[in-house]
N, C-alpha and C. Protein backbone atom coordinates (compact mmCIF):
# COMPACT_ATOMS: atom_id res chain seq x y z
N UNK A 1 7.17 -7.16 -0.09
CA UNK A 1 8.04 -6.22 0.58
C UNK A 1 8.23 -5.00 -0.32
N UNK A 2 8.77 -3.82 0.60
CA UNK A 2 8.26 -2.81 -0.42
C UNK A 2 9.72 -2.43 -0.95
N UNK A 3 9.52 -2.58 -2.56
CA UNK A 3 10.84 -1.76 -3.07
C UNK A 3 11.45 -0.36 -2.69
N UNK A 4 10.80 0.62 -2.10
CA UNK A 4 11.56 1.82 -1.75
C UNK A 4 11.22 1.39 -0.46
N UNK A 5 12.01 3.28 0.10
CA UNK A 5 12.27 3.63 1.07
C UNK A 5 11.96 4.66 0.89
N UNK A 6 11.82 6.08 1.83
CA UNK A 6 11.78 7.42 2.17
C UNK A 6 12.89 7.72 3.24
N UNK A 7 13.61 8.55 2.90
CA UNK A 7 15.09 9.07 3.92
C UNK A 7 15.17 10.44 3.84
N UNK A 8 15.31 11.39 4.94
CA UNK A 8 15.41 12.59 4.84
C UNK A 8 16.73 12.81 3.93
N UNK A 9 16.76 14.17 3.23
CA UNK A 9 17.44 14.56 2.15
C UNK A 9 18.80 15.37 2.51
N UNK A 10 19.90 14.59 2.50
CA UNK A 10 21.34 14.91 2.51
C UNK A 10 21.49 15.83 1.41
N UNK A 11 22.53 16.72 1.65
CA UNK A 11 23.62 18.06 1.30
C UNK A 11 23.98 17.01 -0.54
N UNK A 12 24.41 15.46 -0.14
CA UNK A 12 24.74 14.92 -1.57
C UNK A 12 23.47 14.64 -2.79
N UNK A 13 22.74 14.77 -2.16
CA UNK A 13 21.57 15.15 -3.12
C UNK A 13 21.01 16.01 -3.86
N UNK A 14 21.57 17.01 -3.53
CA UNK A 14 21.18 18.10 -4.03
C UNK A 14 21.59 18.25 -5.82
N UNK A 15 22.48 17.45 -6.23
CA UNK A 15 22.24 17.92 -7.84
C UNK A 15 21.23 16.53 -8.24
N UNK A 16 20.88 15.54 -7.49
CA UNK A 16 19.66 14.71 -8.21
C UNK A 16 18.54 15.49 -8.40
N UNK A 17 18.30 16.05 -7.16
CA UNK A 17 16.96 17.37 -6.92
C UNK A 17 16.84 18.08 -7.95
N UNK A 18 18.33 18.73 -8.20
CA UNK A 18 18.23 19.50 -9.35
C UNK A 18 17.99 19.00 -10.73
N UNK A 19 18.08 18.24 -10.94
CA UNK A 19 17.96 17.49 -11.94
C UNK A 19 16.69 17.09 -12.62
N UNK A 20 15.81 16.72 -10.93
CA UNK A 20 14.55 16.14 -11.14
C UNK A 20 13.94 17.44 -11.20
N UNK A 21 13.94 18.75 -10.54
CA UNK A 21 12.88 20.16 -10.64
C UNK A 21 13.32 20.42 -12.29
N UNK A 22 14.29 20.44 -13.36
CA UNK A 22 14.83 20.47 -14.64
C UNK A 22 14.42 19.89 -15.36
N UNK A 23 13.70 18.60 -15.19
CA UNK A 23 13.51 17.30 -16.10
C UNK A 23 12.34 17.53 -16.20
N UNK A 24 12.08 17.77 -18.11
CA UNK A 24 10.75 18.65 -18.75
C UNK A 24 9.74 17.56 -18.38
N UNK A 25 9.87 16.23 -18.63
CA UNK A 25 8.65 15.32 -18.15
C UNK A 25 7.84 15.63 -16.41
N UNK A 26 8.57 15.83 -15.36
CA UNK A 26 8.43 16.16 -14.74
C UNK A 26 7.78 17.51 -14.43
N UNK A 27 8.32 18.88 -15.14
CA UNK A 27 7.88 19.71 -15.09
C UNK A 27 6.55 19.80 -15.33
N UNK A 28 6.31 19.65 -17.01
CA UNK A 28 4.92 19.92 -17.09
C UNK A 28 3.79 18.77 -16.37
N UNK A 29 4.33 18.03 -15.50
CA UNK A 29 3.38 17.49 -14.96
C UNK A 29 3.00 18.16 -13.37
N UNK A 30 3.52 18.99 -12.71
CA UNK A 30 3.34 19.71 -11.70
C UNK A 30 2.95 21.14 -11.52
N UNK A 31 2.44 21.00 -10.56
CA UNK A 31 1.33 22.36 -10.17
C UNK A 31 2.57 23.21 -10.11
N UNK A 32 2.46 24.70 -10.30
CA UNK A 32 3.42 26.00 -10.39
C UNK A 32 4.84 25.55 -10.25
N UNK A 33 5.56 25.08 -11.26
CA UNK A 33 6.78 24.46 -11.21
C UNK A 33 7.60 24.61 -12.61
N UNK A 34 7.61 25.61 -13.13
CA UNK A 34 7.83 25.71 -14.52
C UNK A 34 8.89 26.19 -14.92
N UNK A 35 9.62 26.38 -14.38
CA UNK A 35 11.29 27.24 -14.75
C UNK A 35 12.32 26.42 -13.96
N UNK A 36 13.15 26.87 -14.96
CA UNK A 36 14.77 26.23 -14.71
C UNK A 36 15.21 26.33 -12.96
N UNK A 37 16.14 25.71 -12.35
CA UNK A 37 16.62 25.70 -11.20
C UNK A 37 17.82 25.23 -11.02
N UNK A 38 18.94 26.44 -10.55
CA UNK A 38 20.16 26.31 -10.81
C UNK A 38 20.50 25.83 -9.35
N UNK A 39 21.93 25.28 -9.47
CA UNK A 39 22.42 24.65 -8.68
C UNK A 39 22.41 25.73 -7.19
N UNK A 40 22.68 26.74 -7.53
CA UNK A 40 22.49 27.76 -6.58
C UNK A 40 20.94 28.01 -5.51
N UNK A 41 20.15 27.75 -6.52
CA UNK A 41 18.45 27.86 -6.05
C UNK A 41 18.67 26.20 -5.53
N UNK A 42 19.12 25.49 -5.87
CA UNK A 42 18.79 24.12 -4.87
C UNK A 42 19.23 24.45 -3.76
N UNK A 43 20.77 24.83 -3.41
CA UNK A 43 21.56 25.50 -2.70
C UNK A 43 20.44 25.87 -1.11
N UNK A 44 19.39 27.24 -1.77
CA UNK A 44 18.81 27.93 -1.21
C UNK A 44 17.67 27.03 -0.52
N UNK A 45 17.04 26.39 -1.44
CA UNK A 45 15.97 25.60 -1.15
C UNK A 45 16.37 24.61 0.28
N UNK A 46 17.53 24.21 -0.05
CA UNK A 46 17.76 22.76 1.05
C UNK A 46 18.33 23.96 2.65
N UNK A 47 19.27 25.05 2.34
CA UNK A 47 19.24 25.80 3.68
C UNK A 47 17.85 26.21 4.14
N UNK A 48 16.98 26.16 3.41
CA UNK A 48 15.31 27.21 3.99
C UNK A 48 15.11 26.37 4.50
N UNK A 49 14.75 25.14 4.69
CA UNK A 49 14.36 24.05 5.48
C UNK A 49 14.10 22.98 5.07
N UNK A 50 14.48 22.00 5.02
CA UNK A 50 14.22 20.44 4.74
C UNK A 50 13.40 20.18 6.00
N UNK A 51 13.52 20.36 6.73
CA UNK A 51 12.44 19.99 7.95
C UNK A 51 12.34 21.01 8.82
N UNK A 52 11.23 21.15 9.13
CA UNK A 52 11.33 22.06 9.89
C UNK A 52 10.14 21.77 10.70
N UNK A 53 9.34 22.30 11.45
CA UNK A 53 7.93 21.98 12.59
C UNK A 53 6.64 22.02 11.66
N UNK A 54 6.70 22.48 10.62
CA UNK A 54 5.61 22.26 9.04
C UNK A 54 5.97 21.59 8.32
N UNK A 55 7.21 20.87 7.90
CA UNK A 55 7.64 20.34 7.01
C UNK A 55 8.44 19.18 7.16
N UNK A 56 8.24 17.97 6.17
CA UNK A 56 9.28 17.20 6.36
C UNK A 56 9.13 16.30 4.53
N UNK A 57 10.57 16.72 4.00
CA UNK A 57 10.64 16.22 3.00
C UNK A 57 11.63 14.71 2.76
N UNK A 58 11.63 14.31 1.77
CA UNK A 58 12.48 13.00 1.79
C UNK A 58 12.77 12.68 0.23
N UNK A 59 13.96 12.03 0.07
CA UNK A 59 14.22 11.27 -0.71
C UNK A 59 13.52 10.52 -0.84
N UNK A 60 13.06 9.91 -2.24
CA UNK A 60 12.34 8.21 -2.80
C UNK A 60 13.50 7.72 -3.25
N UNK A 61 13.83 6.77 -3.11
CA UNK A 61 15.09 5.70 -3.12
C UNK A 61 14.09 4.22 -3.32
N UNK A 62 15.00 3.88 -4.25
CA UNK A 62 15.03 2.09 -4.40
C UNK A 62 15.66 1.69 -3.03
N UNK A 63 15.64 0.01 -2.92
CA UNK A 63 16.11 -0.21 -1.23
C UNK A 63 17.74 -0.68 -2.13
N UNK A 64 17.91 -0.36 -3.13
CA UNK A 64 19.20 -0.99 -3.49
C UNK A 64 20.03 0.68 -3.67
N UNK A 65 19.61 1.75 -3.45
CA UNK A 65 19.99 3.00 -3.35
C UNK A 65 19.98 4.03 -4.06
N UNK A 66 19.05 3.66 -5.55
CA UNK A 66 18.81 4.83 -6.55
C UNK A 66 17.83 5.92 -6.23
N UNK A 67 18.55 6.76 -6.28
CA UNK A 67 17.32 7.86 -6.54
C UNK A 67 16.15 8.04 -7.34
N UNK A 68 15.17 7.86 -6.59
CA UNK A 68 13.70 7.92 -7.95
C UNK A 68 13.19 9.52 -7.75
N UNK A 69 12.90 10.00 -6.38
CA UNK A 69 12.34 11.24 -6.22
C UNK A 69 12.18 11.85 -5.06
N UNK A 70 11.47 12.73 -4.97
CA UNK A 70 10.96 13.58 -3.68
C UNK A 70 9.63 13.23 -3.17
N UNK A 71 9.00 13.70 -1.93
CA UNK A 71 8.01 13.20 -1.81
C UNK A 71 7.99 13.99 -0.19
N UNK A 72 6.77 14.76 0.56
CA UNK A 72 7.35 14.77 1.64
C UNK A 72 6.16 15.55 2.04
N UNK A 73 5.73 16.04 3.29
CA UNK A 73 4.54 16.84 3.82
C UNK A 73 4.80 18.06 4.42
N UNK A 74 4.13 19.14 3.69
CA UNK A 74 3.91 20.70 3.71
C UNK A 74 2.94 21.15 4.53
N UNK A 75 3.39 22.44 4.99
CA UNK A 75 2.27 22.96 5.52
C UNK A 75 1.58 22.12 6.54
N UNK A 76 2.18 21.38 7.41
CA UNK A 76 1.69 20.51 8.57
C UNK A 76 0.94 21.09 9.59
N UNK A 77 -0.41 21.18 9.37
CA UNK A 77 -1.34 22.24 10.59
C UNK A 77 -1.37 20.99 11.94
N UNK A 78 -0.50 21.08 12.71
CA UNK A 78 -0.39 20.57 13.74
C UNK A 78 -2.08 20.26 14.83
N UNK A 79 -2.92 21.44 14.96
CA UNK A 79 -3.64 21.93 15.05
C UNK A 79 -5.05 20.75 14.60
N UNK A 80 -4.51 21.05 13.21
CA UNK A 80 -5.94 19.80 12.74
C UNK A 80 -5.40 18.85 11.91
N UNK A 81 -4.11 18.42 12.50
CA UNK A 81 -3.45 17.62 12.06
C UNK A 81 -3.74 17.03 10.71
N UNK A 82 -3.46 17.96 9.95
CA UNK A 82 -3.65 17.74 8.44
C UNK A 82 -1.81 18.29 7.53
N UNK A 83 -1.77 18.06 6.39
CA UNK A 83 -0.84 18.02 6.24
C UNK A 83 -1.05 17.75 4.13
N UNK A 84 -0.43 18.75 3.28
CA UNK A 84 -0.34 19.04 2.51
C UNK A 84 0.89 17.79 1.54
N UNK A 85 0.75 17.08 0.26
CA UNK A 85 1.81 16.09 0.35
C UNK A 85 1.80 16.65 -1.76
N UNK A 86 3.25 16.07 -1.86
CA UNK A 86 3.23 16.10 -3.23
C UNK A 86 4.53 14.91 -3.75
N UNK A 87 4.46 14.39 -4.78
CA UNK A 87 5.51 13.32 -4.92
C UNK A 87 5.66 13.64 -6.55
N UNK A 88 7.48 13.67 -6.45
CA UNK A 88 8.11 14.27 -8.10
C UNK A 88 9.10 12.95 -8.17
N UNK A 89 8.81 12.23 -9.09
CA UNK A 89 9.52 10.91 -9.78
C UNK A 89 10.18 11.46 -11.04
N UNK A 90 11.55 11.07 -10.77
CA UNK A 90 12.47 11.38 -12.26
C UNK A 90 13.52 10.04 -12.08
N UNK A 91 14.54 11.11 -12.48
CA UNK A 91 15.81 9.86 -12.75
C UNK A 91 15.61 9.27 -13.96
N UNK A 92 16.37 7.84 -13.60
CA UNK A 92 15.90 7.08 -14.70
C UNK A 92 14.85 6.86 -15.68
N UNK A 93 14.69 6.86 -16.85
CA UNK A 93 12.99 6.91 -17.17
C UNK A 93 12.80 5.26 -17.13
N UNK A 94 13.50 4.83 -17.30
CA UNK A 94 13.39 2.91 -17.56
C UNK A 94 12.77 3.08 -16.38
N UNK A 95 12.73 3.79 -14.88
CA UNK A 95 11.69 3.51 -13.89
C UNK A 95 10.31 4.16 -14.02
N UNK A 96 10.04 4.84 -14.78
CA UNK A 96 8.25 5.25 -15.16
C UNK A 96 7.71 3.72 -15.31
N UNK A 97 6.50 3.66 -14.46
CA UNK A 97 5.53 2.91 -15.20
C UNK A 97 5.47 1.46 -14.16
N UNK A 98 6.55 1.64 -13.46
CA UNK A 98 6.57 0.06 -12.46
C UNK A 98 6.42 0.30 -10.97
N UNK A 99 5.31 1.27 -10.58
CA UNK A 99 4.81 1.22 -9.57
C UNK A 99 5.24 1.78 -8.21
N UNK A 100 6.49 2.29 -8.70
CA UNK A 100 7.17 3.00 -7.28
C UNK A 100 6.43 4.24 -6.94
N UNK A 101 6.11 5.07 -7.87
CA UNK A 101 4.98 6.11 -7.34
C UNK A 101 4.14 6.01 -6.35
N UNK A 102 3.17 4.59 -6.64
CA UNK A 102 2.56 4.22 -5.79
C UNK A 102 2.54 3.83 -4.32
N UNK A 103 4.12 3.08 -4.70
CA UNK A 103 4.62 2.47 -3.37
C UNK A 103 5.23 3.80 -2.60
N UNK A 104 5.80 4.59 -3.39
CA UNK A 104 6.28 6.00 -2.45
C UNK A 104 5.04 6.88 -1.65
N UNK A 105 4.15 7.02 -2.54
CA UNK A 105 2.46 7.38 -1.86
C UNK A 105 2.20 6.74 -0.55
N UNK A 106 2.37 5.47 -0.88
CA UNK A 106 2.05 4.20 0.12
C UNK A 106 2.41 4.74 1.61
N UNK A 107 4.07 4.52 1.25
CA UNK A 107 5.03 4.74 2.33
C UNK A 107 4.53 6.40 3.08
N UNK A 108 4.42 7.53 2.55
CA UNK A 108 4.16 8.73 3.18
C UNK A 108 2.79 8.58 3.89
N UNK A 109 1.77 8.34 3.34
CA UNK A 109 0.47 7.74 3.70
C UNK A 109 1.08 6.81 5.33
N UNK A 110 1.64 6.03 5.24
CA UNK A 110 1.79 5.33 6.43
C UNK A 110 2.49 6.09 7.42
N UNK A 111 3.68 6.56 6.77
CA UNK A 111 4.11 7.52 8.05
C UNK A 111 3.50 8.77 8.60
N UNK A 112 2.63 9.15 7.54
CA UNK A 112 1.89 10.47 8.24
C UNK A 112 0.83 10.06 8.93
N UNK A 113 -0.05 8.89 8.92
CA UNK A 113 -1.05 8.36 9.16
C UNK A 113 -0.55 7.87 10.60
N UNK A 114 0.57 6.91 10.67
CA UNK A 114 0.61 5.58 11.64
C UNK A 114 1.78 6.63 12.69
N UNK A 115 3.14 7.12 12.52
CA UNK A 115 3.81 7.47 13.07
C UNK A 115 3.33 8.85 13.03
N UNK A 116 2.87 9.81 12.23
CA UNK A 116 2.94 11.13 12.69
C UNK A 116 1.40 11.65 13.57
N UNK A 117 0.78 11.09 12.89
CA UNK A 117 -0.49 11.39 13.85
C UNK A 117 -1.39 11.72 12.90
N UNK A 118 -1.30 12.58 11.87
CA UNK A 118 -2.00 12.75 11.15
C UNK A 118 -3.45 12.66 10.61
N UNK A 119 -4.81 12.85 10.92
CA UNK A 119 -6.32 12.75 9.89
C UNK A 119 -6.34 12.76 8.50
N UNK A 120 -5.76 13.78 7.61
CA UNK A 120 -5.96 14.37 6.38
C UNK A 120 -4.83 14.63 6.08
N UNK A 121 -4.95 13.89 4.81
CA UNK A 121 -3.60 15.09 3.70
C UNK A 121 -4.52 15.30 2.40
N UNK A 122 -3.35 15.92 1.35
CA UNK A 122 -4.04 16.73 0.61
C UNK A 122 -3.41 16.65 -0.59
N UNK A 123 -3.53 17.36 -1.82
CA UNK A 123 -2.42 17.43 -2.95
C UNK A 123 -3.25 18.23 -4.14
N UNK A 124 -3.04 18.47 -5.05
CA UNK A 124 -3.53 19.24 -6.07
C UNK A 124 -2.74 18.87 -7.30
N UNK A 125 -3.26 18.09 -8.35
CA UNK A 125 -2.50 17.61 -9.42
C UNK A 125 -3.37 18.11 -10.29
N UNK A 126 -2.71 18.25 -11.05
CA UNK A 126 -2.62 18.89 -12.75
C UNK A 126 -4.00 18.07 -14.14
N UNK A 127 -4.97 18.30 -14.36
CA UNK A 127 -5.89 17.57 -14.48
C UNK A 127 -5.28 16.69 -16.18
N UNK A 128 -3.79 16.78 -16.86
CA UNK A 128 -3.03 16.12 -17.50
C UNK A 128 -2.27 15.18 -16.61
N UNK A 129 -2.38 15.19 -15.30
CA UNK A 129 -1.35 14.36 -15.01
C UNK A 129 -1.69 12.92 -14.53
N UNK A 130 -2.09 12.17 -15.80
CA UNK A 130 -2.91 10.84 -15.27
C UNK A 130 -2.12 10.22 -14.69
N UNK A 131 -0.88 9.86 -14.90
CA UNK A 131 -0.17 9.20 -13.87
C UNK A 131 -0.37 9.21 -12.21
N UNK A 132 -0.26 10.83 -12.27
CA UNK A 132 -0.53 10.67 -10.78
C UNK A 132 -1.90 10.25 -10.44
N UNK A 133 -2.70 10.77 -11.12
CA UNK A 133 -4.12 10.66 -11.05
C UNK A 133 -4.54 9.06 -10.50
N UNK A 134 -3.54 8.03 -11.42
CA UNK A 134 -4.10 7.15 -11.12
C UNK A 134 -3.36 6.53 -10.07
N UNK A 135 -2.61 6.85 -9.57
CA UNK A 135 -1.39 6.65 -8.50
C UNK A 135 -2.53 6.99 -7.48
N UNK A 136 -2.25 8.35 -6.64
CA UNK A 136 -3.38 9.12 -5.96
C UNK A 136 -4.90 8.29 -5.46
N UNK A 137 -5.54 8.26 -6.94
CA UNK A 137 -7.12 7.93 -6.58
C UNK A 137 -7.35 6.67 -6.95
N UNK A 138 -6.30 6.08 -7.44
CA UNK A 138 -7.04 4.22 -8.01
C UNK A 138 -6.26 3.54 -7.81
N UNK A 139 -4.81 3.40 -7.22
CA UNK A 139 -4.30 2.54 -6.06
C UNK A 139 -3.92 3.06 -5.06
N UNK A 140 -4.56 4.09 -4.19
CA UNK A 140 -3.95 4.68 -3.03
C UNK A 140 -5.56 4.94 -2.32
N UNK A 141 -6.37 5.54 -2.82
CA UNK A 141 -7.63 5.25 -2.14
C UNK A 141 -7.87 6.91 -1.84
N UNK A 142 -7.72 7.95 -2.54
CA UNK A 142 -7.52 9.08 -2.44
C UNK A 142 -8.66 9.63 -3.42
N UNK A 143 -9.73 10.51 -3.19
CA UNK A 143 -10.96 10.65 -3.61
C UNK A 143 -10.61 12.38 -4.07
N UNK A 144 -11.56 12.61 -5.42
CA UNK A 144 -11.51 14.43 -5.79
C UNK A 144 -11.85 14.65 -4.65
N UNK A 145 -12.05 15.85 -4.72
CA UNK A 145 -12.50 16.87 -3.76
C UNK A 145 -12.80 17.78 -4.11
N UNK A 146 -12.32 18.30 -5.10
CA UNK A 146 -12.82 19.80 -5.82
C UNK A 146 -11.79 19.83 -6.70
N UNK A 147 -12.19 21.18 -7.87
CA UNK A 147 -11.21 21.55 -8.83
C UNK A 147 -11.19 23.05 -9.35
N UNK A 148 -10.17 23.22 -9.77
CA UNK A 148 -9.89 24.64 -9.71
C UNK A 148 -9.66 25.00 -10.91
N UNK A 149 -10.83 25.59 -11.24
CA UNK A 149 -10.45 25.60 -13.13
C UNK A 149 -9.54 26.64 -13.68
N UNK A 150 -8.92 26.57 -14.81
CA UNK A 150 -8.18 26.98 -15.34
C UNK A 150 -7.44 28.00 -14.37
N UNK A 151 -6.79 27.28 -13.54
CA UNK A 151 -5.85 27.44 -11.93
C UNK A 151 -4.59 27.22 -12.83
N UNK A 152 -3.93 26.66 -13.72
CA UNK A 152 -2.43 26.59 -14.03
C UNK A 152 -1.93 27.46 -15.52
N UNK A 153 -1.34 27.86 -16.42
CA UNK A 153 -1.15 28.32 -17.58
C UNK A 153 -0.04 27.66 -17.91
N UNK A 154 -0.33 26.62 -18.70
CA UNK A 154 0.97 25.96 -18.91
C UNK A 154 0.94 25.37 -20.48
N UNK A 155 2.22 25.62 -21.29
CA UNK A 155 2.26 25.57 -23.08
C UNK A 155 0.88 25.73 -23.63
N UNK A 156 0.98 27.27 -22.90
CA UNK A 156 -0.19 27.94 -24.04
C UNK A 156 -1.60 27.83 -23.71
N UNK A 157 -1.83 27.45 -22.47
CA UNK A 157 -3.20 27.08 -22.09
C UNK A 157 -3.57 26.95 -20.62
N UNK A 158 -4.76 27.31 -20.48
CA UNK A 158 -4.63 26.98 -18.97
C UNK A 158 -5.60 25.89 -18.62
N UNK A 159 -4.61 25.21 -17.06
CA UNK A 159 -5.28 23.65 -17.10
C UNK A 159 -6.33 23.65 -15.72
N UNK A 160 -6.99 23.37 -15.17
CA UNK A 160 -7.41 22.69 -13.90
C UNK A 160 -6.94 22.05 -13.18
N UNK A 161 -6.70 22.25 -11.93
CA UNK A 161 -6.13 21.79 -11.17
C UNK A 161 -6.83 20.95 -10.36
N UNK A 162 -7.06 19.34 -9.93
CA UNK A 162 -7.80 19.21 -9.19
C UNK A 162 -7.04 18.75 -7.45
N UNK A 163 -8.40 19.04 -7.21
CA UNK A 163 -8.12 18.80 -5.53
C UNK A 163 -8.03 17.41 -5.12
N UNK A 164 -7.05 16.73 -4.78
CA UNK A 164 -7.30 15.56 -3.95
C UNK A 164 -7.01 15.30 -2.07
N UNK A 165 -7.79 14.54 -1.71
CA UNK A 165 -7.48 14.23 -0.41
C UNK A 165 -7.88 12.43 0.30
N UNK A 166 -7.28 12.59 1.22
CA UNK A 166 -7.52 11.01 2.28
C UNK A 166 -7.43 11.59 3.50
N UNK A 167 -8.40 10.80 4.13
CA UNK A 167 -8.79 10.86 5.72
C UNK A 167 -7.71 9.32 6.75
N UNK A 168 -7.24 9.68 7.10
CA UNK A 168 -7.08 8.34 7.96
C UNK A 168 -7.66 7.42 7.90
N UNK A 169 -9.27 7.59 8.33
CA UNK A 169 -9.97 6.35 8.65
C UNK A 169 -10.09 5.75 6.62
N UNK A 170 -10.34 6.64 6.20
CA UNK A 170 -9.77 5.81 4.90
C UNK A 170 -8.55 5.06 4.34
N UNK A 171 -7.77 5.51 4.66
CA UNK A 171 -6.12 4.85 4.86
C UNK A 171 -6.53 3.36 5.62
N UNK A 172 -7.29 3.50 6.49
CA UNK A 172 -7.04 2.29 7.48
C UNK A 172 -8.11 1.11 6.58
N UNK A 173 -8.94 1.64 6.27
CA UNK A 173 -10.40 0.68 5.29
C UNK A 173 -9.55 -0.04 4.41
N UNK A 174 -8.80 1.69 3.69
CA UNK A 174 -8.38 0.30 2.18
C UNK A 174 -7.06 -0.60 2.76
N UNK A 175 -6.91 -1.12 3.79
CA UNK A 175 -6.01 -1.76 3.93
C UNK A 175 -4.47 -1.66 4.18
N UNK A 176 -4.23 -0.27 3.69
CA UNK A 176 -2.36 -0.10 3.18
C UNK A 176 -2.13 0.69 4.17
N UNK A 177 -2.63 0.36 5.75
CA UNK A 177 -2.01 0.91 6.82
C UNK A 177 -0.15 -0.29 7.15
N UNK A 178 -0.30 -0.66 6.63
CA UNK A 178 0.92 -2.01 6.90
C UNK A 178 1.72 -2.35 5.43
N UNK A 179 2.94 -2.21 5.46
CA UNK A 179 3.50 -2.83 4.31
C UNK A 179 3.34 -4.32 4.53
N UNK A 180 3.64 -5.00 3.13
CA UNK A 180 3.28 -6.33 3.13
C UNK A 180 4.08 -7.53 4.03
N UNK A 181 4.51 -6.90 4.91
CA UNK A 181 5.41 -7.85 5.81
C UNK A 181 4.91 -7.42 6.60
N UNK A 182 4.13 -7.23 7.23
CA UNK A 182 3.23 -6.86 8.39
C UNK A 182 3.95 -5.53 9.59
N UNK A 183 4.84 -4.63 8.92
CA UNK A 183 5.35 -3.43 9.53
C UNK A 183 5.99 -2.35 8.71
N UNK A 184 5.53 -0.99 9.06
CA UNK A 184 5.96 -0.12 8.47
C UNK A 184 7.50 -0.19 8.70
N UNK A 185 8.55 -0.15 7.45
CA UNK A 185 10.03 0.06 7.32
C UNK A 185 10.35 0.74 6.62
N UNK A 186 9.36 1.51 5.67
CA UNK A 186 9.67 2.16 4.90
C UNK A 186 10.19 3.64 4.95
N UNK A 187 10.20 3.95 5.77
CA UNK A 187 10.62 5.65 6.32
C UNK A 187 11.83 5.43 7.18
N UNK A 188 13.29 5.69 6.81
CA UNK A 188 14.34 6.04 7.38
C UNK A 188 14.62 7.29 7.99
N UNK A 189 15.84 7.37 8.86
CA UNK A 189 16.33 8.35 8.70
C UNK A 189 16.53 8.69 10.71
């Protein structure tokens, strides 16, 4: 059964958010994300749209109610039903390293795939950011695609960005169309 959940993002969240766009581990592991963010710019961020007909973001939550992160789909081309995804894990650090990344991947993968309709998503990670790397392409089933060289400038250097993506019918091969109780529950809200 899967330890998180995904829940659209309440007004009381907003200083975890802030917290997690602040938190230097986090930072330098994300594509154009590099400066401070005051309570005011969260402010702004959550009135521009938390959801909107392109967008739908969410809380990552433990099922016991901690906040781990964000996670949510951009740029939703309705059209060719594809859909842009990115996932930021903070909080606690005692939670690095035990798999909720994965399982939060999991969970968006299923709802964009099974409930939204979705073919393709997409993402662009930081060619330092093995974590995700191995989150993404070696338990999620998510293949390069291309890379964008020295695409980021970050402490003094510039990094590559690479391209990742999944097709549906890949989602469905490797199996993780179903949480392990035989139904998606993982998406509230």
């Amino acid at each position: 059964m899967s330890r998180i959940r995904l829940r659209p993002i309440e007004h009381e969240d907003l200083p975890f958010l802030q917290s997690l766009a602040n938190d230097t581990v986090v930072r330098e592991r994300v594509v154009g994300w590099d400066w401070p963010v005051s309570m005011a710019d969260q402010e702004r961020w959550f009135v521009s749209g938390a959801n909107t007909s392109t967008t739908r973001r969410f809380v990552v939550e433990s099922t016991s109610g901690d906040r781990l992160g964000l996670t949510g789909l951009w740029d939703i081309d309705w059209h060719n039903r594809s859909a842009l995804t990115a996932l930021k894990l903070g909080g606690d650090p005692g939670n690095r390293g035990k798999g909720y990344g994965a399982e939060a991947v999991q969970a968006l993968m299923r709802f964009a795939f099974n409930d939204v309709g979705l073919n393709r998503l997409h993402s662009t990670i930081l060619e330092t950011n093995l974590p995700s790397l191995v989150v993404y392409i070696r338990k999620s089933g998510w293949s390069e695609e291309g890379r964008l060289r020295q695409h980021v400038w970050r402490d003094g250097k510039f990094l590559d960005a690479i391209q990742i993506g999944i097709l549906a019918s890949e989602f469905a091969s490797a199996g993780l169309a179903q949480d392990d109780v035989g139904k998606d529950s993982s998406v509230g809200g």
